[in-house]
Protein backbone atom coordinates (compact mmCIF):
# COMPACT_ATOMS: atom_id res chain seq x y z
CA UNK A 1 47.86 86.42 39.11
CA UNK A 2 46.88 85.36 42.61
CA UNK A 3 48.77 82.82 45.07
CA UNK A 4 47.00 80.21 46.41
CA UNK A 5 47.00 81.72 49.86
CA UNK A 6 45.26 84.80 48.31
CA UNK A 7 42.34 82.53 47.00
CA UNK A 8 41.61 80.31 50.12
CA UNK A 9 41.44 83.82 51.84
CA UNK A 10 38.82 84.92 49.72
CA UNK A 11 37.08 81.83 50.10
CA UNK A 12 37.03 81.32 53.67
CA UNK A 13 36.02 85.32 54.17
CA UNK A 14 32.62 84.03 52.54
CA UNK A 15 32.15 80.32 53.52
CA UNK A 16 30.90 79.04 56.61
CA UNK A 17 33.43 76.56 56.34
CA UNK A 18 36.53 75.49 54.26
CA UNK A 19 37.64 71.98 54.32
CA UNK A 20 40.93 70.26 52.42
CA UNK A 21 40.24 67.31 50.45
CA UNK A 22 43.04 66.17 48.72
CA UNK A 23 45.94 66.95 46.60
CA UNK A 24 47.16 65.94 43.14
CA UNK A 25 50.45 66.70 41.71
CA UNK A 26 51.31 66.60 38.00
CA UNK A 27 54.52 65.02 36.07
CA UNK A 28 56.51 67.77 38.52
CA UNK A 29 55.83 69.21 42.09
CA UNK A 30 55.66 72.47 40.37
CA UNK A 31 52.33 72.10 39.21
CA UNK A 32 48.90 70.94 41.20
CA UNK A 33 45.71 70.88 41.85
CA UNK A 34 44.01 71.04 45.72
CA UNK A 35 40.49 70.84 46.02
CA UNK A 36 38.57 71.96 48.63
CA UNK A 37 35.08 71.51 49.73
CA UNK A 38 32.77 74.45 51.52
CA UNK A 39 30.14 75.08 53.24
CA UNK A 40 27.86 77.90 52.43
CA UNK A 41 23.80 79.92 52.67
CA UNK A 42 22.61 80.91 49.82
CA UNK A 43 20.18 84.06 49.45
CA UNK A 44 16.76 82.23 51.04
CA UNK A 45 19.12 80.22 53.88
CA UNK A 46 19.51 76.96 52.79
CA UNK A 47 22.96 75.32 54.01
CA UNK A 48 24.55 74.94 50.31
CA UNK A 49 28.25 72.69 49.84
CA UNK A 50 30.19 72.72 46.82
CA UNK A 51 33.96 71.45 45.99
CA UNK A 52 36.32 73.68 44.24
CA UNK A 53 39.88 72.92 42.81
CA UNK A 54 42.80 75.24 42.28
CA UNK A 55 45.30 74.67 40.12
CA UNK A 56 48.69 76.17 41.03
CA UNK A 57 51.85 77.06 39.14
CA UNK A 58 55.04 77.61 40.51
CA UNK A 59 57.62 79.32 38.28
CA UNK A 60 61.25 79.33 37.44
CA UNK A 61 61.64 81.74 40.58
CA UNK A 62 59.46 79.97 43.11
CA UNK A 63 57.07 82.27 42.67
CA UNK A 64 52.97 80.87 42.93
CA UNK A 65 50.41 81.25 40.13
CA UNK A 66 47.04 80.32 41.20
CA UNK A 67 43.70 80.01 39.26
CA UNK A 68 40.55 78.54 40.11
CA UNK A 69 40.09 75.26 37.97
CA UNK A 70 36.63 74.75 35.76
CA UNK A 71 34.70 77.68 37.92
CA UNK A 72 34.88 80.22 40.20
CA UNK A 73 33.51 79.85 43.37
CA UNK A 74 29.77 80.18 43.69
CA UNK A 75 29.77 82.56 46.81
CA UNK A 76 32.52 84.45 45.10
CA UNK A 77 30.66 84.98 42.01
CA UNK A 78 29.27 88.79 41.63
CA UNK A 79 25.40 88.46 42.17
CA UNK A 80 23.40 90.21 39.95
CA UNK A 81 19.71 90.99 40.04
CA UNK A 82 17.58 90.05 36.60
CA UNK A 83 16.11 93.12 35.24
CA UNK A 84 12.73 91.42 36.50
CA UNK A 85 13.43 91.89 39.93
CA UNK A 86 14.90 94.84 39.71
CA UNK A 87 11.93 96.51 37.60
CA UNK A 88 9.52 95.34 40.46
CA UNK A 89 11.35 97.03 43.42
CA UNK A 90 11.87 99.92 41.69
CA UNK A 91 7.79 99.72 40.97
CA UNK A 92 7.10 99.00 44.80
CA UNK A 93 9.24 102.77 45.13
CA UNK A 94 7.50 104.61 42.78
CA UNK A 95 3.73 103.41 43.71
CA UNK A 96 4.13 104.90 46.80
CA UNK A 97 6.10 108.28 45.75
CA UNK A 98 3.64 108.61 43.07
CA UNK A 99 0.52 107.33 44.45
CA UNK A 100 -0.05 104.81 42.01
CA UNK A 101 -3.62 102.72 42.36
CA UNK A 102 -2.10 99.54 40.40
CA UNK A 103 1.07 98.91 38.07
CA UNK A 104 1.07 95.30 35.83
CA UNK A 105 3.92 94.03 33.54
CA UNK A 106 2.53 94.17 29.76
CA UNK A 107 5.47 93.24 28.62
CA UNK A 108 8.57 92.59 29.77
CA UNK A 109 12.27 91.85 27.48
CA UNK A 110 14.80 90.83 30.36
CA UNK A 111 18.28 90.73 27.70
CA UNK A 112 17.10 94.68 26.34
CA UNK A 113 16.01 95.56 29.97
CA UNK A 114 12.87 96.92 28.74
CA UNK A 115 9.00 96.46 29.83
CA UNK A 116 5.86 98.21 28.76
CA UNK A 117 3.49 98.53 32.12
CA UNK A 118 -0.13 99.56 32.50
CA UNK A 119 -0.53 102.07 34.99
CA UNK A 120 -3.73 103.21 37.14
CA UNK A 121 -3.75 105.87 39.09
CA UNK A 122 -7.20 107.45 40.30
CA UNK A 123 -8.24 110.91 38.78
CA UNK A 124 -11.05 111.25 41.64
CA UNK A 125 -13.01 108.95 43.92
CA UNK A 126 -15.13 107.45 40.98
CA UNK A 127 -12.64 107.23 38.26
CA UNK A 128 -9.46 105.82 37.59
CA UNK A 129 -7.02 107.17 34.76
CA UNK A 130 -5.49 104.01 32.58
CA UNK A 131 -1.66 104.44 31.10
CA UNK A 132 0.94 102.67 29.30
CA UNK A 133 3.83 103.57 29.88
CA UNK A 134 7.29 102.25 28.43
CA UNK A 135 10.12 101.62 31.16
CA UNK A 136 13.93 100.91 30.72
CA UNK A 137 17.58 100.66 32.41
CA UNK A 138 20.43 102.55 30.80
CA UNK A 139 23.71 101.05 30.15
CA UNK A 140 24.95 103.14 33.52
CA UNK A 141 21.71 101.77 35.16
CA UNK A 142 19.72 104.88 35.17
CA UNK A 143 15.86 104.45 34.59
CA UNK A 144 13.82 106.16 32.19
CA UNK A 145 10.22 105.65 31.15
CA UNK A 146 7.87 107.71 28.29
CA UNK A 147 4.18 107.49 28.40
CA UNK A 148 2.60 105.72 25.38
CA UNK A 149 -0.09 107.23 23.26
């Protein structure tokens, strides 16, 4: 388990700002809670501010057991990209690489990370060529697709 030390590090390596608030012990100085309060940006730039409490336990040897209370920090927390997003930069990439006239979402299941697209793609200067075509994400995060007849 962390110390508390270890935790405010992490914190303040990703905040703009960390300020103490205020400290509450329990029945016994070997048990409480100090919240904080931080500043932050969030992913389009907007100043963001949240408070966060950890909750520390010292044991029989002195020794500090620290957890954050109710929820882990948001700048700390891993950010992943939906499938959605992911599926259109990936279509941006292959467009280009594969000269692709137009792609559009048929269908799209973000928990099974699957979509069915229609695909254009032009067979000559008057004609276009129409596909559907059946995209996914692996468990390892590998794509695959299969055209559909």
């Amino acid at each position: 388990m962390a110390t508390k030390d270890e935790l405010l590090k992490q914190l303040k390596e990703r905040a703009l700002r960390v300020f103490f608030l205020e400290k509450h012990y329990e029945i016994n100085k070997k048990d409480y809670y100090e919240f904080y309060r931080y500043y932050y940006t969030d992913e389009r730039g907007v100043l963001r501010s949240e408070s966060v409490c950890i909750h520390v336990i010292v044991d029989e040897e002195g020794k500090e057991n620290a957890y954050w209370k109710d929820k882990i920090p948001t700048i700390l927390q891993s950010r992943t990209m939906s499938f959605s997003d992911e599926l259109q930069s990936k279509l941006e990439e292959v467009k280009e690489t594969k000269g692709l006239d137009a792609v559009t979402v048929e269908t799209l299941d973000e928990n099974n990370r699957v979509a069915i697209l229609k695909v254009y793609k032009s067979v000559d200067q008057d004609n276009v060529q129409e596909f559907r075509v059946v995209v996914w994400k692996d468990e390892k995060g590998n794509w695959h697709y299969k055209v559909v007849k």
